[in-house]
Protein backbone atom coordinates (compact mmCIF):
# COMPACT_ATOMS: atom_id res chain seq x y z
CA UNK A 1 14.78 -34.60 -23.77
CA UNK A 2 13.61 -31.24 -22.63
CA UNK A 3 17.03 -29.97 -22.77
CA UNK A 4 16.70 -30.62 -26.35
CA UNK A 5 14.29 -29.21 -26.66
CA UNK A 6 15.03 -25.93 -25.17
CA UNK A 7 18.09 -26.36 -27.54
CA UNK A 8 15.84 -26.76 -30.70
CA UNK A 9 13.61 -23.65 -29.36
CA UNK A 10 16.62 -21.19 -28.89
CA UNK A 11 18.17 -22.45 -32.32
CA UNK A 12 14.35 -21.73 -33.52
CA UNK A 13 14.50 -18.10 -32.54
CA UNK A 14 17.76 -17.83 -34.05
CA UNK A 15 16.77 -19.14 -37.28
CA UNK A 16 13.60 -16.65 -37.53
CA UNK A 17 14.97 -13.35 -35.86
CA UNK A 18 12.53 -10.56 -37.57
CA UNK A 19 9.89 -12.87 -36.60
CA UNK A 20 10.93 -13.86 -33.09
CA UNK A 21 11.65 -10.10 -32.15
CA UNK A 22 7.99 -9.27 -32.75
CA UNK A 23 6.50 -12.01 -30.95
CA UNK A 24 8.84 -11.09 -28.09
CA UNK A 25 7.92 -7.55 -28.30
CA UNK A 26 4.29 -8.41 -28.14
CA UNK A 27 4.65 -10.21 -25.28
CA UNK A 28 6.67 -7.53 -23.57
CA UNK A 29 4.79 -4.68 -23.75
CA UNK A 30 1.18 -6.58 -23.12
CA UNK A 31 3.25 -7.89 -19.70
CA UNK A 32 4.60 -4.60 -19.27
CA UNK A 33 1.26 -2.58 -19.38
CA UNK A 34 -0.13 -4.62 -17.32
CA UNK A 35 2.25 -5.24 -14.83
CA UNK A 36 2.40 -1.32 -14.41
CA UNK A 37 -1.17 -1.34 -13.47
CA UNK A 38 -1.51 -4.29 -11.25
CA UNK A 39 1.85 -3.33 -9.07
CA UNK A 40 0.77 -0.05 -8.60
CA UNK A 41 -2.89 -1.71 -7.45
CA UNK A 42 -0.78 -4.21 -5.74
CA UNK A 43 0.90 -1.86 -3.45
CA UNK A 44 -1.78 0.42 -2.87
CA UNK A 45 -3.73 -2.42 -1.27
CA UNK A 46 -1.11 -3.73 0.83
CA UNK A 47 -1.98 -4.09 4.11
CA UNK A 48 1.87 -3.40 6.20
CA UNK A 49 -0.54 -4.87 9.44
CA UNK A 50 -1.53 -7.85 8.73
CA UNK A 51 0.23 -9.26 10.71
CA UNK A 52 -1.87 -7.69 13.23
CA UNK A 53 -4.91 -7.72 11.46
CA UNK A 54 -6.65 -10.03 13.92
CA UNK A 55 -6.03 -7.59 17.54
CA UNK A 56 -5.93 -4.15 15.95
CA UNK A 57 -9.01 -2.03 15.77
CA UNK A 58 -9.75 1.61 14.30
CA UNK A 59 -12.58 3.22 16.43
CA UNK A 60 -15.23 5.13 15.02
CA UNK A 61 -18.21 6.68 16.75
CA UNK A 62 -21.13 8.00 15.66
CA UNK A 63 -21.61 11.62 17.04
CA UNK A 64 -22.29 13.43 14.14
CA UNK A 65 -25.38 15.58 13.25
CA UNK A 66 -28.44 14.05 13.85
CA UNK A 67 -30.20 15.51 11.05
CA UNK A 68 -28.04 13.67 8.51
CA UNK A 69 -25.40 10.89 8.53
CA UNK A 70 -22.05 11.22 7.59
CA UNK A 71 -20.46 10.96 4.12
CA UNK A 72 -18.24 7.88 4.92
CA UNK A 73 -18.59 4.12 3.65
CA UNK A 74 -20.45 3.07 7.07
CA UNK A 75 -21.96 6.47 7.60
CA UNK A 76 -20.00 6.71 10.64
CA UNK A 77 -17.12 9.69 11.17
CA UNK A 78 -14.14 8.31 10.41
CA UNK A 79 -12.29 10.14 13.27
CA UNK A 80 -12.97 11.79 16.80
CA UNK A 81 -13.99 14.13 18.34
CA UNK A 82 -10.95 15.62 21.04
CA UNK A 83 -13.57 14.87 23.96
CA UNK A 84 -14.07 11.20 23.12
CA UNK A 85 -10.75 10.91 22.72
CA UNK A 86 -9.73 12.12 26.18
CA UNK A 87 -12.43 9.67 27.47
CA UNK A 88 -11.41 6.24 25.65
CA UNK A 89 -8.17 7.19 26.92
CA UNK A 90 -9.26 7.08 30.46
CA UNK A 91 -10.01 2.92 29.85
CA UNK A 92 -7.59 0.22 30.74
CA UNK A 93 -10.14 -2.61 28.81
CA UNK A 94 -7.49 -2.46 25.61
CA UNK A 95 -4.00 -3.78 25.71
CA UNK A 96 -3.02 -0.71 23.92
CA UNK A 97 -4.67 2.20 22.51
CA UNK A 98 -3.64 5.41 20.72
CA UNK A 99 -5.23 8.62 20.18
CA UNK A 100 -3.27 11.23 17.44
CA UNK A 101 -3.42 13.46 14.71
CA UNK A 102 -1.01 15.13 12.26
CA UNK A 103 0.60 18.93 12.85
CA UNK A 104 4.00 20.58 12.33
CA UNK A 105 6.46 22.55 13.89
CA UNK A 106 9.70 24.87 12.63
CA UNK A 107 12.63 23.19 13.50
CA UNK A 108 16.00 24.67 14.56
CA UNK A 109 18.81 24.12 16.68
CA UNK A 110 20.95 26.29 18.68
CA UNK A 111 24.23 27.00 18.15
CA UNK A 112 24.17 25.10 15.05
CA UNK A 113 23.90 26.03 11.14
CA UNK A 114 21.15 24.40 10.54
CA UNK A 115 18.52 26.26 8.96
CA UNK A 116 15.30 26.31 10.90
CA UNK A 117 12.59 24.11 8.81
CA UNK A 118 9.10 23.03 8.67
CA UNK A 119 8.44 19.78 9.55
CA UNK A 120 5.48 17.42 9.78
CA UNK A 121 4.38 15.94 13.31
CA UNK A 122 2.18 13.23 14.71
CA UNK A 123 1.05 14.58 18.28
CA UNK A 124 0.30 10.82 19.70
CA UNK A 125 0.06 9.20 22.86
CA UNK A 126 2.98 7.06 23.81
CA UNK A 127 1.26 3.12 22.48
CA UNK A 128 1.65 4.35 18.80
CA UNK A 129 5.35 2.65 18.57
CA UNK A 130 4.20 -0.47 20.50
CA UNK A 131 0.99 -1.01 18.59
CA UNK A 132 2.18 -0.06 14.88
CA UNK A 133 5.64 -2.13 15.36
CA UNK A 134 7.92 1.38 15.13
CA UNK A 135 11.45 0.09 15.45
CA UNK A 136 14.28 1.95 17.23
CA UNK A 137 17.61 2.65 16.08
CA UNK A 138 18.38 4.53 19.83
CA UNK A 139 16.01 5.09 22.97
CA UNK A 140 12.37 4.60 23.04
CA UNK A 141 8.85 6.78 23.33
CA UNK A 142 8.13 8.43 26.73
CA UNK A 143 6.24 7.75 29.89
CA UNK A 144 2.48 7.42 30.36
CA UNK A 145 2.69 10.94 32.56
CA UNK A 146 4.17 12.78 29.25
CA UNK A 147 0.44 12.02 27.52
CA UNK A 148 -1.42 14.03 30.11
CA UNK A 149 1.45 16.27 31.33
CA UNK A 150 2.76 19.16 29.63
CA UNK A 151 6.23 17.10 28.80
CA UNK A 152 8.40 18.64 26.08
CA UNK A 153 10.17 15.09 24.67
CA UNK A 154 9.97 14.42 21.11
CA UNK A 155 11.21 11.23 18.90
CA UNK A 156 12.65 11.79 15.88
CA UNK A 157 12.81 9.49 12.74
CA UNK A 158 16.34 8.56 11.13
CA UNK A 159 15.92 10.96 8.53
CA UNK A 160 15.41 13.74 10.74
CA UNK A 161 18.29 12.50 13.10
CA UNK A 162 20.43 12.38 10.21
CA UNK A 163 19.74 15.80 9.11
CA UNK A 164 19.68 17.93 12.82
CA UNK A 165 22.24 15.77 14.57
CA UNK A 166 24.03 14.27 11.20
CA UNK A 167 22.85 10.62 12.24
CA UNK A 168 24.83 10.48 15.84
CA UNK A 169 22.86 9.21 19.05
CA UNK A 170 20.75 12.37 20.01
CA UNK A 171 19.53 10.81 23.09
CA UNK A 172 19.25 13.62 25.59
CA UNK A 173 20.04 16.45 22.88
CA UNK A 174 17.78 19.15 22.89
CA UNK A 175 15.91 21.11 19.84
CA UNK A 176 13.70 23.46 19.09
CA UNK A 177 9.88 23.52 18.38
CA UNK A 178 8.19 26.41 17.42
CA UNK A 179 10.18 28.49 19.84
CA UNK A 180 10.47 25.90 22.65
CA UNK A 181 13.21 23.36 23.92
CA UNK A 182 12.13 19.72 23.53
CA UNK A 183 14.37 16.61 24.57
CA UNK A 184 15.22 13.88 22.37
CA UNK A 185 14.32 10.40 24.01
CA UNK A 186 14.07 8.06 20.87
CA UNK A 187 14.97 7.85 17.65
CA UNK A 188 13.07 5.41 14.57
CA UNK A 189 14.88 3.20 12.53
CA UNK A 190 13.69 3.46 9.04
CA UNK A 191 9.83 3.02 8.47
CA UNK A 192 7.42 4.24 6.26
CA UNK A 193 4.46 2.03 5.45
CA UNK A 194 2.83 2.94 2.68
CA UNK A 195 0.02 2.86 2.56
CA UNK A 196 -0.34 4.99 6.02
CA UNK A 197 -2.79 2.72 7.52
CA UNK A 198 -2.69 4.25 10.99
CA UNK A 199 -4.03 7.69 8.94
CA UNK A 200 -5.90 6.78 5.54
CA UNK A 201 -7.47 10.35 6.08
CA UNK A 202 -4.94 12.56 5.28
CA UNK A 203 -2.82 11.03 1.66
CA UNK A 204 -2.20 7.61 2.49
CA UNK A 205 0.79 7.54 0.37
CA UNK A 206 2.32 10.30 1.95
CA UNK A 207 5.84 9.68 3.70
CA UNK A 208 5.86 9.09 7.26
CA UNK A 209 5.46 12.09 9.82
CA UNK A 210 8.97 13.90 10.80
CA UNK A 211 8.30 14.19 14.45
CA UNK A 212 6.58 12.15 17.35
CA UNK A 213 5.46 14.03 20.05
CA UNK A 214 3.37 13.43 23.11
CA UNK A 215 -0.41 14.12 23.32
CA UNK A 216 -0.23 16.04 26.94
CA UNK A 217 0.72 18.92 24.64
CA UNK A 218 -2.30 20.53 22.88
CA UNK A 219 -3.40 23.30 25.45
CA UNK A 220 -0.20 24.32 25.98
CA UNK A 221 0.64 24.91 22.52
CA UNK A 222 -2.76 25.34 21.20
CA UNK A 223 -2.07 22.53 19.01
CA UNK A 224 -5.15 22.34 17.08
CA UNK A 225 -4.30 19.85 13.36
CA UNK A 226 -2.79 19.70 9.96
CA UNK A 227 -4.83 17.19 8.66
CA UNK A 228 -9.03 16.53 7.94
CA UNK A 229 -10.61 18.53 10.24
CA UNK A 230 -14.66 18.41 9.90
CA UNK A 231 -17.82 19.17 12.13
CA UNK A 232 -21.45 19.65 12.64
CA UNK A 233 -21.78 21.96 15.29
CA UNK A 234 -19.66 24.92 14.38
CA UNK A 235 -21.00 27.12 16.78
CA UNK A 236 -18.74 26.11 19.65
CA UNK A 237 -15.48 27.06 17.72
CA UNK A 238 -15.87 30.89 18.42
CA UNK A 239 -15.29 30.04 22.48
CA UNK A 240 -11.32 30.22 21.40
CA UNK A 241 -9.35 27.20 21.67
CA UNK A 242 -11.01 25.46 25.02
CA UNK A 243 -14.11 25.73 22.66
CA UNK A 244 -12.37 23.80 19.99
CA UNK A 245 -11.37 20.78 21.77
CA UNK A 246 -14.77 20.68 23.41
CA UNK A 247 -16.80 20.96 20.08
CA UNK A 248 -17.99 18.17 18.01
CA UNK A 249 -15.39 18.41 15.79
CA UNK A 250 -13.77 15.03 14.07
CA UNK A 251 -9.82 15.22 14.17
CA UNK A 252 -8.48 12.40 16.23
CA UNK A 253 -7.84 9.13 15.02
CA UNK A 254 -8.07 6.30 17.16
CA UNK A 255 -6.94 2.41 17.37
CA UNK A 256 -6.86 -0.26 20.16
CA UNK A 257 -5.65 -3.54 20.38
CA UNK A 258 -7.47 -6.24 21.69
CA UNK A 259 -6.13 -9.37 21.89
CA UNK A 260 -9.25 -11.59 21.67
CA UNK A 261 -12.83 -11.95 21.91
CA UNK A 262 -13.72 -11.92 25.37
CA UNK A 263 -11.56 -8.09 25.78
CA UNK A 264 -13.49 -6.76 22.20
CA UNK A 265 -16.47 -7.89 23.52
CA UNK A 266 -15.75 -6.23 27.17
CA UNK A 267 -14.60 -2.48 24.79
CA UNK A 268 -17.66 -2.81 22.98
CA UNK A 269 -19.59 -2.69 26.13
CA UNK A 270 -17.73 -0.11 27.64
CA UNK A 271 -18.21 1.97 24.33
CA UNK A 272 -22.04 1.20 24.57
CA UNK A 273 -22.08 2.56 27.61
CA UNK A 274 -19.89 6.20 27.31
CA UNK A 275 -22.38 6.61 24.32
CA UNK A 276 -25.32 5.81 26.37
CA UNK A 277 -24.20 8.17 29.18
CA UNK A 278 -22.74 10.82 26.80
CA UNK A 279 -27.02 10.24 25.27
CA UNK A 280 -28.40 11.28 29.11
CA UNK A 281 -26.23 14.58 28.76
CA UNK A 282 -27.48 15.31 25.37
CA UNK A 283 -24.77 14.11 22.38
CA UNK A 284 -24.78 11.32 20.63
CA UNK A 285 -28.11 12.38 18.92
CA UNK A 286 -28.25 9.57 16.37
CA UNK A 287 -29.01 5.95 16.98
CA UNK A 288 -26.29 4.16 19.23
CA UNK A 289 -23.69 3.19 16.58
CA UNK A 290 -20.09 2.29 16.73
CA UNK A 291 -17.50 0.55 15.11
CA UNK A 292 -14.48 -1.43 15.36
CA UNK A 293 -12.65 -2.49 12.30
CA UNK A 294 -9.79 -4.10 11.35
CA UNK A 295 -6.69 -2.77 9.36
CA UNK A 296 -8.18 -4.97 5.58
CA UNK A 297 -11.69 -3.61 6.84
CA UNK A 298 -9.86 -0.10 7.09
CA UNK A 299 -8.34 0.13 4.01
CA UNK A 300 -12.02 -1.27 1.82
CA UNK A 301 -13.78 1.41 4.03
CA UNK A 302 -11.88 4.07 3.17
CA UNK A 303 -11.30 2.87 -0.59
CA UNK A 304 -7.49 3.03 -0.98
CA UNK A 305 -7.99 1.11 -3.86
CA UNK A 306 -10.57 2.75 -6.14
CA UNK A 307 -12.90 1.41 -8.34
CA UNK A 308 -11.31 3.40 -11.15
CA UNK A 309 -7.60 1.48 -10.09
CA UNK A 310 -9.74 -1.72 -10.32
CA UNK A 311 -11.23 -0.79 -14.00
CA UNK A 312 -7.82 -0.17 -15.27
CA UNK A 313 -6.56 -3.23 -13.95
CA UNK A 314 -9.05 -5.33 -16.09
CA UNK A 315 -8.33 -2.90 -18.90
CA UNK A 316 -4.81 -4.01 -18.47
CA UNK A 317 -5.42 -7.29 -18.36
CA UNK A 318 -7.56 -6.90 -21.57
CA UNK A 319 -4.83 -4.97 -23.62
CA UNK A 320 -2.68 -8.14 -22.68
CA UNK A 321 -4.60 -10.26 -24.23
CA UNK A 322 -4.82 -8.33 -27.62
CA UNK A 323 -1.23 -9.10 -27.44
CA UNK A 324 -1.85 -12.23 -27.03
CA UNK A 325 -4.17 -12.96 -29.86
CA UNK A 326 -1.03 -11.32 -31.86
CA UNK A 327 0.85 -13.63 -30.72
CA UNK A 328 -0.75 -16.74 -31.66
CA UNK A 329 -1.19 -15.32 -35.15
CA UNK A 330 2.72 -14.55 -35.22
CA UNK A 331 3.40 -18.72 -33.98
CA UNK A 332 1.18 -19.62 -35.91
CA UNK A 333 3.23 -17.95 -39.33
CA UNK A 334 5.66 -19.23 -37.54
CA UNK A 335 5.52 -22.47 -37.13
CA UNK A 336 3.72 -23.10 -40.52
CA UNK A 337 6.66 -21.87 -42.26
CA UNK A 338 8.35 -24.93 -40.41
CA UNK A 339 5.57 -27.38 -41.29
CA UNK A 340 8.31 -29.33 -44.25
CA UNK A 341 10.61 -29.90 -41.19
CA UNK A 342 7.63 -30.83 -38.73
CA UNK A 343 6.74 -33.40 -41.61
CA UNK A 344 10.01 -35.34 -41.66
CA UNK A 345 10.27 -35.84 -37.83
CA UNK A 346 7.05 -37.11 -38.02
CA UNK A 347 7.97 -39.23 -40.81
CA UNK A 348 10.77 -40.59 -38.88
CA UNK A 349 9.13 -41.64 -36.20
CA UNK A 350 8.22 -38.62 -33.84
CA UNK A 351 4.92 -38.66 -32.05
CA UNK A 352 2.65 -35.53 -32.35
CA UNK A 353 3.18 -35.34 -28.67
CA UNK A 354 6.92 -34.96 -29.03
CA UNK A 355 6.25 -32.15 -31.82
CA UNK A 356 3.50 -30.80 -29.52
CA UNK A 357 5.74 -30.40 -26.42
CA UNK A 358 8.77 -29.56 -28.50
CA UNK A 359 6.94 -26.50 -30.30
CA UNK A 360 5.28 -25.04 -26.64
CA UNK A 361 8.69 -25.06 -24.95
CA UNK A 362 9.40 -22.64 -28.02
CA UNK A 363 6.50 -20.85 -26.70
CA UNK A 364 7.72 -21.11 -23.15
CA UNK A 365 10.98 -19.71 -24.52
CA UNK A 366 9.71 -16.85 -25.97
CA UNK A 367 7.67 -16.06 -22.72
CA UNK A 368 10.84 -15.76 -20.51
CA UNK A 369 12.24 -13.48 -22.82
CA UNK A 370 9.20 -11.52 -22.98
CA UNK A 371 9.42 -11.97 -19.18
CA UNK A 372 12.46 -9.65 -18.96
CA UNK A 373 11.68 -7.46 -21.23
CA UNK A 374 7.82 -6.83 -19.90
CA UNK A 375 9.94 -6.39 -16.43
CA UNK A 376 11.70 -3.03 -18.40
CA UNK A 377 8.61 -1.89 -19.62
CA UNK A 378 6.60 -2.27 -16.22
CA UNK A 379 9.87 -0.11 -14.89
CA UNK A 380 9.43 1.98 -17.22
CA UNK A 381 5.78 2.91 -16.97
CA UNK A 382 6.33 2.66 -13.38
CA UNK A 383 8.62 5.35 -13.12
CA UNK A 384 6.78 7.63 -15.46
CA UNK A 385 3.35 7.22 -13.42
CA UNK A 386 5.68 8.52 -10.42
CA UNK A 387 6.41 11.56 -12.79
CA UNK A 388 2.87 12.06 -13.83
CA UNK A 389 1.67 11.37 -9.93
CA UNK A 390 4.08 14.62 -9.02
CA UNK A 391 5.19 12.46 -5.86
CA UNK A 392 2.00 11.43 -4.53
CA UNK A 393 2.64 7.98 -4.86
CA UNK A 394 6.49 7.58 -4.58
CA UNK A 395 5.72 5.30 -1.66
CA UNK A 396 4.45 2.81 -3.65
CA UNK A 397 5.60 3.40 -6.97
CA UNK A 398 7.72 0.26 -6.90
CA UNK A 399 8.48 -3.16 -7.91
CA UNK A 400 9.54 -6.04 -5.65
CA UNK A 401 10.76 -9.34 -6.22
CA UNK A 402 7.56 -10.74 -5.97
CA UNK A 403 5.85 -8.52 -8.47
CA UNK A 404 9.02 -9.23 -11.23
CA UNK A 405 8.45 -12.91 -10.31
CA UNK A 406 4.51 -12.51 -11.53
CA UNK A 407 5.74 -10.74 -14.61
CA UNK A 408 7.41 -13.97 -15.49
CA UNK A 409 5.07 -15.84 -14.86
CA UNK A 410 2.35 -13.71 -16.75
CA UNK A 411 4.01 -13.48 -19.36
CA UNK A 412 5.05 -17.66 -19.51
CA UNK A 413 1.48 -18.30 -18.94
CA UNK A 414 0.83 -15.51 -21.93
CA UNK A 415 3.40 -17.34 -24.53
CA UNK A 416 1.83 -21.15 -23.59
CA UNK A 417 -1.75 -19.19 -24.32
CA UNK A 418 -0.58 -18.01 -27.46
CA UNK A 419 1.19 -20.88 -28.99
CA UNK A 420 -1.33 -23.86 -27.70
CA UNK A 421 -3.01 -23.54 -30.93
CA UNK A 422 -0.07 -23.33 -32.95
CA UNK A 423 1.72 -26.35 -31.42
CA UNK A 424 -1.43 -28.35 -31.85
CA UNK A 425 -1.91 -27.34 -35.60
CA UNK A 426 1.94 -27.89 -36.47
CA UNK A 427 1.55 -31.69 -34.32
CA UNK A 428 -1.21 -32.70 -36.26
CA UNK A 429 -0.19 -31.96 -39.91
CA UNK A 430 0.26 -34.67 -42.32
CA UNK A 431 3.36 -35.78 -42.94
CA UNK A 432 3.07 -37.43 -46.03
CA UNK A 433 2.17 -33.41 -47.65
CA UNK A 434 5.79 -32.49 -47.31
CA UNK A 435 7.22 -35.70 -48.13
CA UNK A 436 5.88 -35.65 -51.64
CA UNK A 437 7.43 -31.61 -52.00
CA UNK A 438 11.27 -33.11 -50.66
């Protein structure tokens, strides 16, 4: 019976094709603007470590001016100090931790044609592949020693492989870094979460960094940081660069994992603790404060989404429903017109539940193909916030399966909205109206 009824619907929209096109259309772009809005929310909110969302931790610590809290959401720095750093380091409570921050070299390679290039750079310590799932296409990340040492190794993404050594193993290969030699010991497979959970400071819908390199590195290079760099106690910067890593400036972010309770609860002591005793030598000037959170928590603190996203989202939704209300007035027009029709099958015996059902699967019908067509419009609107956005959200300026699949589904649930009313009214007319007119 339903495949009758599909029949009747499609032979429906046939019949009525000025008519049908509209309601279609209305359906399509009220799907469409909407599903531009809530993909683009949808991807900016994903969370690419949730997976992990129950062992990894971003650490924050509260050494900031003690005269007035910090700007952020918990009114806690959302990054280190280089000192603190060096210190949590120095614990073997974590599973795995990592300590980094963004910076860039100019790339060449001798006796090659490539032209030397700028190049973006996390300076890291060696747990960042383990502990943020970085897959390798060939080697791996260096030893412990390279994150104290002054080891010149470096691990290159594909993209950067494919462009210095045109995508061959560079295992062992040498290149250049600002002037200086560094060995090739890994290179990435393709990854680029978006958004950049392990940095939310500096564009989280940036691509991934260029270069890895070790953290042992910074007073031999002077490496100071690309990315947010903010601080209280400027005073200490004028002692040259020994001044600036011992300063109170914020610039290093830094995550553990901990596998369960029992090891948080043993890092939260030990960060009690190296506050307490970094207290009796006169930091830490605020109340003892500290926090741990996890990758969701991350991404609320920092807002990824923003309440402006949200608002448009509901606006979205809102505009859909306009269409909506459009729609059931176009049905309705509709199916009226069909009301003579409606009034013989009843007369012959069809229940209003028949006519009821029969007249929402031409609802349903028109929903799919709104569907489809929403899908081209979201594309389309998709594409030209990427334009408008002027790349900074190229990461995420996409549509998956699962987001098409919703559009579908929006716009099915849309269609049955709009033509409950109208299947009721034409199921409950009198027959005996048209039969006198025939």
């Amino acid at each position: 019976m339903i495949i009758y009824y599909i029949s009747l619907a499609l032979r429906s929209l046939r019949s009525t094709p000025i008519l049908s096109a509209l309601m279609v259309a209305a359906i399509a772009v009220g799907v469409g603007a909407a599903m531009t809005v809530l993909t683009l929310n949808y991807m900016m909110s994903r969370n690419a470590l949730q997976h992990k969302d129950n062992v990894l931790y971003a650490v924050q610590l509260d050494s900031w001016d003690p005269n007035k809290a910090n700007d952020t959401a918990n009114e806690i720095p959302w990054q280190l100090t280089y000192q603190d750093a060096q210190a949590l380091l120095r614990s073997d409570i974590p599973t795995r931790q990592v300590a980094m921050h963004r910076f860039g070299f100019t790339v060449e390679r001798e006796d090659s044609h490539l032209r030397p290039f700028v190049a973006s750079a996390r300076v890291t310590s060696r747990d960042f592949f383990a502990l943020f799932d970085v897959p390798f296409l060939y080697g791996g990340t260096w030893d412990s020693a390279a994150d104290q040492a002054h080891t010149q190794v470096v691990v290159l993404p594909k993209a950067t492989n494919d462009r210095v050594f045109a995508g061959e193993n560079s295992m062992g290969k040498s290149i250049t870094l600002n002037g200086e030699p560094f060995t090739v010991v890994g290179v990435i497979d393709h990854w680029n979460p978006a958004p950049k959970v392990y940095d939310l400071t500096n564009s989280p819908f940036a691509d991934a960094e260029s270069l890895f390199v070790p953290f042992g590195l910074h007073r031999q290079f002077e490496i100071d940081t690309w990315g947010n760099d903010s601080g209280w106690d400027s005073g200490s910067k004028s002692e040259g660069y020994e001044g600036f890593l011992q300063s109170e400036s914020v610039w290093i972010q830094y995550w553990v994992e901990l596998r369960d309770g029992e090891q948080k609860q043993q890092y939260e002591t030990f960060l009690t603790a190296y506050i307490q005793g970094e207290k009796a030598q006169g930091r830490f000037q605020r109340p003892l404060k500290f926090a741990l959170s996890r990758p969701s928590e991350w991404l609320r603190l920092n807002k990824v989404l923003r309440n402006d996203n949200r608002v448009l989202g509901w606006v979205s939704l809102a505009f859909l429903l306009v269409c909506v209300i459009n729609g059931v007035a176009l049905l309705l027009a509709k199916f009226l017109r069909k009301a003579p029709e409606a009034g013989v099958r009843r007369a012959l015996g069809a229940s209003r539940s028949a006519l009821f059902i029969q007249h929402l699967i031409e609802s349903a019908a028109i929903g799919v193909i709104g569907g489809i067509a929403g899908i081209v419009v979201a594309l389309v609107g998709i594409r030209t916030s990427r334009h408008l956005a002027m790349g900074w959200i190229d990461t995420v300026a996409s549509m998956d399966w699962l987001m098409m699949l919703a559009a579908i589904g929006l716009a099915l649930f849309a269609s049955l909205l709009a033509g409950f009313y109208p299947a009721w009214r034409i199921s409950h007319t009198n027959p005996a109206i048209y039969l006198k007119t025939q």
